[in-house]
Every structure is written in C-alpha cells, then in structure tokens.
N, C-alpha and C. Protein backbone atom coordinates (compact mmCIF):
# COMPACT_ATOMS: atom_id res chain seq x y z
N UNK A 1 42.02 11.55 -4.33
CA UNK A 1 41.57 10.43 -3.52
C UNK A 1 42.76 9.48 -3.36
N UNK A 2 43.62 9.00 -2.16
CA UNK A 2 44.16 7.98 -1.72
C UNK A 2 43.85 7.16 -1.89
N UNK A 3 44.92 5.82 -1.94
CA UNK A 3 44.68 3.86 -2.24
C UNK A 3 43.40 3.86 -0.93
N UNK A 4 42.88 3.22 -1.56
CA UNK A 4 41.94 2.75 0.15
C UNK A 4 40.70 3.10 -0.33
N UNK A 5 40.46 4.89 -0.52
CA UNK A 5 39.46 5.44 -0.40
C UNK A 5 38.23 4.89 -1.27
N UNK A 6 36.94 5.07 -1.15
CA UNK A 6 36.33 5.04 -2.10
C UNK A 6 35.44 6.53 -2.28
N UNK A 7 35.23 6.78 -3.67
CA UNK A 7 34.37 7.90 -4.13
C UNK A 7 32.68 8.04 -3.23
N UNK A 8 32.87 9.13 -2.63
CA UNK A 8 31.23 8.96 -2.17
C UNK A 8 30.30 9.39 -3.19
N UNK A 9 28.94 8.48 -3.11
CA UNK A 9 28.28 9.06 -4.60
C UNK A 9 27.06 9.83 -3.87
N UNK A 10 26.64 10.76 -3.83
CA UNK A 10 25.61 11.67 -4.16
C UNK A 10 24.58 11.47 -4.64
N UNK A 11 22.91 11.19 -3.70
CA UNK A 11 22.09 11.46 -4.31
C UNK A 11 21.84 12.47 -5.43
N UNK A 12 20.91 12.34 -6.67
CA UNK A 12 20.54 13.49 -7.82
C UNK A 12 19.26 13.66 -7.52
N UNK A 13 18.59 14.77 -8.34
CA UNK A 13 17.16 14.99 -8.54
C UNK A 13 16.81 13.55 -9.37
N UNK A 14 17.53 13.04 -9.80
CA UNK A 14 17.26 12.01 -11.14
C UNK A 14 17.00 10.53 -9.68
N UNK A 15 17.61 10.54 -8.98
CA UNK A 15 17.39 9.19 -7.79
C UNK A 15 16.14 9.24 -7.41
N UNK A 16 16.16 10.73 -6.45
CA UNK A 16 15.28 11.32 -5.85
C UNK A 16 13.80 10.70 -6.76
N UNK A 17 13.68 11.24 -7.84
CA UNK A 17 12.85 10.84 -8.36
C UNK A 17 11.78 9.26 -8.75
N UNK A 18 13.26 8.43 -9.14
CA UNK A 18 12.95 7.35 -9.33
C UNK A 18 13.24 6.29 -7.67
N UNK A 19 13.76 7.09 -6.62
CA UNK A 19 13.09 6.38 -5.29
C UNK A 19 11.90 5.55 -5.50
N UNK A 20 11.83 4.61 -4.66
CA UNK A 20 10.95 3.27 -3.91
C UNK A 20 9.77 4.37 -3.59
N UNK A 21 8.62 3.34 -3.07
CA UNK A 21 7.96 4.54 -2.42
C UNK A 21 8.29 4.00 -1.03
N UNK A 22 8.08 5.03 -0.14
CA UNK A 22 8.57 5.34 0.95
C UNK A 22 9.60 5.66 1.50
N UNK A 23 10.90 5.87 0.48
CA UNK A 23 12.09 6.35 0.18
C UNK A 23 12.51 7.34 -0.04
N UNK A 24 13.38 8.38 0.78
CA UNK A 24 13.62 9.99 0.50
C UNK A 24 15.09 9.85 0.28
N UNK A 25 15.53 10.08 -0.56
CA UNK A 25 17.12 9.95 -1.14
C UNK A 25 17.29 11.93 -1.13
N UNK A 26 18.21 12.13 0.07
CA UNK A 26 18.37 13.61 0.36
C UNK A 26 19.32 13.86 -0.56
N UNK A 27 19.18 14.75 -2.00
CA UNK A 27 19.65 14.98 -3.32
C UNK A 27 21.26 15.95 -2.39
N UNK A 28 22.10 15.86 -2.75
CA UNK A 28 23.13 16.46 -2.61
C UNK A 28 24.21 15.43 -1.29
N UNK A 29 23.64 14.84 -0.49
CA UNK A 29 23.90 13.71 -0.01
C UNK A 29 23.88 12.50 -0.45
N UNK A 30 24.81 11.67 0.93
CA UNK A 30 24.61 9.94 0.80
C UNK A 30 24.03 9.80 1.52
N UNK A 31 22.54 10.65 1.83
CA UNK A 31 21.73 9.76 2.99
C UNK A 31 20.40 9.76 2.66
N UNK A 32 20.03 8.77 3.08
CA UNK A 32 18.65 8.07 2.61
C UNK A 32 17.32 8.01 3.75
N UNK A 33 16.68 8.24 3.40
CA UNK A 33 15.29 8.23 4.91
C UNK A 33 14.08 7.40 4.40
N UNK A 34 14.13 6.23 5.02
CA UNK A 34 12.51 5.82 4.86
C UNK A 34 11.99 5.47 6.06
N UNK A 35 10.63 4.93 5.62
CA UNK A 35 9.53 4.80 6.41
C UNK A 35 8.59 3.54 6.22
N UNK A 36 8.09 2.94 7.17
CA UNK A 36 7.22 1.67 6.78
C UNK A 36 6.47 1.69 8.40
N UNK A 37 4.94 0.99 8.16
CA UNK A 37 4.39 0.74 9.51
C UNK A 37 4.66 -0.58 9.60
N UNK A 38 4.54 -0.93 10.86
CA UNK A 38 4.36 -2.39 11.30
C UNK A 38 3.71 -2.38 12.51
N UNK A 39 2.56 -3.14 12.17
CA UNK A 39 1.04 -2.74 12.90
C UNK A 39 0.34 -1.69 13.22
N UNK A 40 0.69 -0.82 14.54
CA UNK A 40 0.42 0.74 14.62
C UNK A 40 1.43 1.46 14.71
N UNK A 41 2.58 0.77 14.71
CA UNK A 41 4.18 1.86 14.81
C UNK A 41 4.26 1.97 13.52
N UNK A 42 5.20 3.22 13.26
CA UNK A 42 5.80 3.98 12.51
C UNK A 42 7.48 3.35 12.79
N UNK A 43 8.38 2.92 11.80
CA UNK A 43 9.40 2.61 11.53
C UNK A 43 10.45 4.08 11.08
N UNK A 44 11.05 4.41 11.28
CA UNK A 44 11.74 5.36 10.28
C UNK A 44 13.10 5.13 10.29
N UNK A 45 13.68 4.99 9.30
CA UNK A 45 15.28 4.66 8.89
C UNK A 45 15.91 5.65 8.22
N UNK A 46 17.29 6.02 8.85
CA UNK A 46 18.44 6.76 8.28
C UNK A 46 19.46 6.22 7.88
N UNK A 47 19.49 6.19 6.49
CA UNK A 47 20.69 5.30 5.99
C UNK A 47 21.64 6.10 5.19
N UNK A 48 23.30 6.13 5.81
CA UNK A 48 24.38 7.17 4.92
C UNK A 48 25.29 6.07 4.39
N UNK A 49 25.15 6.40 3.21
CA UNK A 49 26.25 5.44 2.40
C UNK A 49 26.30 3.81 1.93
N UNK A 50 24.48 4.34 2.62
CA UNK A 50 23.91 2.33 2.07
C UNK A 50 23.65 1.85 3.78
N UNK A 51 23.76 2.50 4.77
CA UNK A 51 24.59 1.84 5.93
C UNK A 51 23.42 2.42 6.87
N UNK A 52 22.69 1.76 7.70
CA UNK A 52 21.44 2.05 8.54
C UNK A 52 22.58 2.79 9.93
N UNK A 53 22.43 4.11 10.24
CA UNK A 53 22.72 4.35 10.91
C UNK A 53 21.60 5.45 12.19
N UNK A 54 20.86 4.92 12.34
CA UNK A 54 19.37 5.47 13.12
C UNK A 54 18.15 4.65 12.40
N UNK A 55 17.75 4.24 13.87
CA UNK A 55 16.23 3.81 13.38
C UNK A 55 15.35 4.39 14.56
N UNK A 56 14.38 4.39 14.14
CA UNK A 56 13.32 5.08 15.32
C UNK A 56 11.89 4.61 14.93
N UNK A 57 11.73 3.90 16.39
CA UNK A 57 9.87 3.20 16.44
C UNK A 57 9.30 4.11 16.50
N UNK A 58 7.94 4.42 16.38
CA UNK A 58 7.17 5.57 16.85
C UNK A 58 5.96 4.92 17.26
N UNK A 59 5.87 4.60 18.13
CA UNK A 59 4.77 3.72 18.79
C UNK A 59 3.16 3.94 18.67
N UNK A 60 2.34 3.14 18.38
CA UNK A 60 1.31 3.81 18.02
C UNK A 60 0.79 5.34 16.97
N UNK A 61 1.46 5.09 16.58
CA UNK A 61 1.89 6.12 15.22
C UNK A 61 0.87 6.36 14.31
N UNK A 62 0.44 4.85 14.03
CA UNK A 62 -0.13 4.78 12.94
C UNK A 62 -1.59 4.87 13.22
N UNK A 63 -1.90 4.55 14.32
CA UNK A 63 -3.36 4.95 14.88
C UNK A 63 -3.61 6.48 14.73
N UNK A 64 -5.08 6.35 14.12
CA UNK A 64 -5.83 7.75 15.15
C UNK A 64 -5.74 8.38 16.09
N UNK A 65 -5.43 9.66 16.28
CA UNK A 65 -5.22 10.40 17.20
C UNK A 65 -5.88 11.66 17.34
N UNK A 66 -6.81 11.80 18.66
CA UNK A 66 -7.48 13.14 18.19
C UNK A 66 -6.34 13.91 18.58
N UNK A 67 -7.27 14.66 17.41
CA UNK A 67 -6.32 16.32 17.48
C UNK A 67 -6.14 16.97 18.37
N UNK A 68 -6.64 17.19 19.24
CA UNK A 68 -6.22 17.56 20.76
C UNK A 68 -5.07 17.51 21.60
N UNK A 69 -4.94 15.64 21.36
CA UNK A 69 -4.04 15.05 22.20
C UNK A 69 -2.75 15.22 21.36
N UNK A 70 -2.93 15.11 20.03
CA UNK A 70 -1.94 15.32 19.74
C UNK A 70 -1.21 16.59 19.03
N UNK A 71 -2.36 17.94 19.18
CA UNK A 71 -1.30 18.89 19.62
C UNK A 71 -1.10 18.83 20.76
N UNK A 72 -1.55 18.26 22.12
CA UNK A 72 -0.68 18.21 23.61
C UNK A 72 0.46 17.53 23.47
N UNK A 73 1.02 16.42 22.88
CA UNK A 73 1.61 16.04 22.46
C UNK A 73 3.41 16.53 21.83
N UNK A 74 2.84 17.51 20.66
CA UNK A 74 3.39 18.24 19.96
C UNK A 74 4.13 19.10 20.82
N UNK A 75 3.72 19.75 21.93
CA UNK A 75 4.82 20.96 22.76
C UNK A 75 5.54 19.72 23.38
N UNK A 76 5.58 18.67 23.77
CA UNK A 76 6.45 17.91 24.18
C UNK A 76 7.35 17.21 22.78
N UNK A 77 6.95 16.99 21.69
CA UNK A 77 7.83 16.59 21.09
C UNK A 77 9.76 16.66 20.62
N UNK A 78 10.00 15.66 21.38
CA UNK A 78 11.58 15.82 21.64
C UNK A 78 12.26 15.89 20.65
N UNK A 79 13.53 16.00 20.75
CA UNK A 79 14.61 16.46 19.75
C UNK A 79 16.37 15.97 20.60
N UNK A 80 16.37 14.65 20.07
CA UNK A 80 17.80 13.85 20.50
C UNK A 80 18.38 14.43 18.89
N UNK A 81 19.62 14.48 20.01
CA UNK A 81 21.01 14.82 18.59
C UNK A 81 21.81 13.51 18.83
N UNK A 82 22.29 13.06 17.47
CA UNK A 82 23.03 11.52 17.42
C UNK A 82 24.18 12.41 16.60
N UNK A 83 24.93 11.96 17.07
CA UNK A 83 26.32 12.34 15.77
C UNK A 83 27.03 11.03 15.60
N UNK A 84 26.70 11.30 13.99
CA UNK A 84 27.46 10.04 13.33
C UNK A 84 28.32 9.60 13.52
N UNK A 85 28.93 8.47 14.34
CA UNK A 85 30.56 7.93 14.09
C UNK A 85 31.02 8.47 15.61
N UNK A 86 30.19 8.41 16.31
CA UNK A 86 30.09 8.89 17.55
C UNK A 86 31.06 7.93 18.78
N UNK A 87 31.70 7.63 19.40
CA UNK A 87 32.05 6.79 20.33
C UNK A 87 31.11 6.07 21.42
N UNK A 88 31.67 5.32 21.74
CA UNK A 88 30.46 4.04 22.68
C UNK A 88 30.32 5.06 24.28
N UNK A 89 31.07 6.06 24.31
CA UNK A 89 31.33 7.17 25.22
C UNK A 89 30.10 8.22 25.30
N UNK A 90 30.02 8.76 23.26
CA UNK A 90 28.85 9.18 23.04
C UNK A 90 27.50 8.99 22.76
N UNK A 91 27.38 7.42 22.84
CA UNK A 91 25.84 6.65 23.06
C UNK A 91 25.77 6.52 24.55
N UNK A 92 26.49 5.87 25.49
CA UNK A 92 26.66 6.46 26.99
C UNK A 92 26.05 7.40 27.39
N UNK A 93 26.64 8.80 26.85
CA UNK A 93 26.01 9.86 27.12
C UNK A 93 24.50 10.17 26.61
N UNK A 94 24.41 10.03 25.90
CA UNK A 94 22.73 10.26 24.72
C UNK A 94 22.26 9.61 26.18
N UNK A 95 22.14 8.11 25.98
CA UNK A 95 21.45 6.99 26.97
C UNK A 95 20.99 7.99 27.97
N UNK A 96 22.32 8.74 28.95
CA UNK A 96 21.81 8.91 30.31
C UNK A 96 21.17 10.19 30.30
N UNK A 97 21.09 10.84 28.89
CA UNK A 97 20.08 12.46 28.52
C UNK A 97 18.63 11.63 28.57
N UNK A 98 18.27 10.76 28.05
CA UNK A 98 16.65 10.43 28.02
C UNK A 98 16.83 9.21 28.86
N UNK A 99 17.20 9.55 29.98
CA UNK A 99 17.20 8.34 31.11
C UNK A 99 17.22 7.07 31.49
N UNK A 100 17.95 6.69 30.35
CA UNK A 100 18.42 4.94 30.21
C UNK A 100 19.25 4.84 30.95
C-alpha cells in the first residue's frame, strides 16, 4: 500500500451478523444495502466504503398489491446498470436510456 492509500476493510460473517436491522453488509465486500419505508415507498440504499452511492424510491411499494398486477408488473421489471465512479458523461448516458 502507497503514502495516501487507505486499507479497504471487508465486510465478515461476524458484521453481517451483528448488522442494524434493515442492513445487509455484503460479507467479502465494502458494500452495504439497506432499506426503510417512508409512507408507501420503499427507500433502498447502496453504500461502498461508508459512501451512499445509489439510492432508489420504489413508489408505492409498501402498499398492497394484488397479485395479478403485480406479476404484470414483474415481466416489466427493469434492470439499469450504474457503474461506480462513472463520469458526468456516464450519468448523461444512463439519463437518456430511461428517457430523462
């Protein structure tokens, strides 16, 4: 390790364990996933290295949903790729994939 650097630390089974609730500490990584509602949304947070890097509302989330609608739902459920440390070039691009 070079002047500068710092050691990255690694979730354990031993973190994992003693996690918050609503807290997923991904054991072999520095990245962290939680979750909280606020009202009927769903919150979800990706945090690497202590450092919130993705958040995602899920709107009405937390409501009831018949099962129906939301396997109709489900064949539409999307899948955005973010890459970490990405340039203001590569949020640009994301933006104009889901039509911002």
């Amino acid at each position: 390790m070079s002047q500068g650097e710092e050691a990255i630390s690694l979730y354990s089974d031993e973190d994992r364990a003693n996690a918050l609730l609503n807290h997923l500490p991904l054991v072999g990584s520095d990245v962290e996933i939680n979750a909280n509602l606020q009202g009927d949304d769903v919150v979800v947070r990706v945090n690497k290295a202590g450092v919130l890097v993705c958040r995602i509302r899920l709107k009405h989330a937390g409501r009831e949903i018949a099962g129906e609608a939301l396997s109709a739902f489900s064949t539409f459920a999307p899948d955005f790729a973010f890459t970490i440390g990405d340039t203001a070039d590569g949020i640009t691009r994301l933006k104009r994939a889901v039509g911002l």
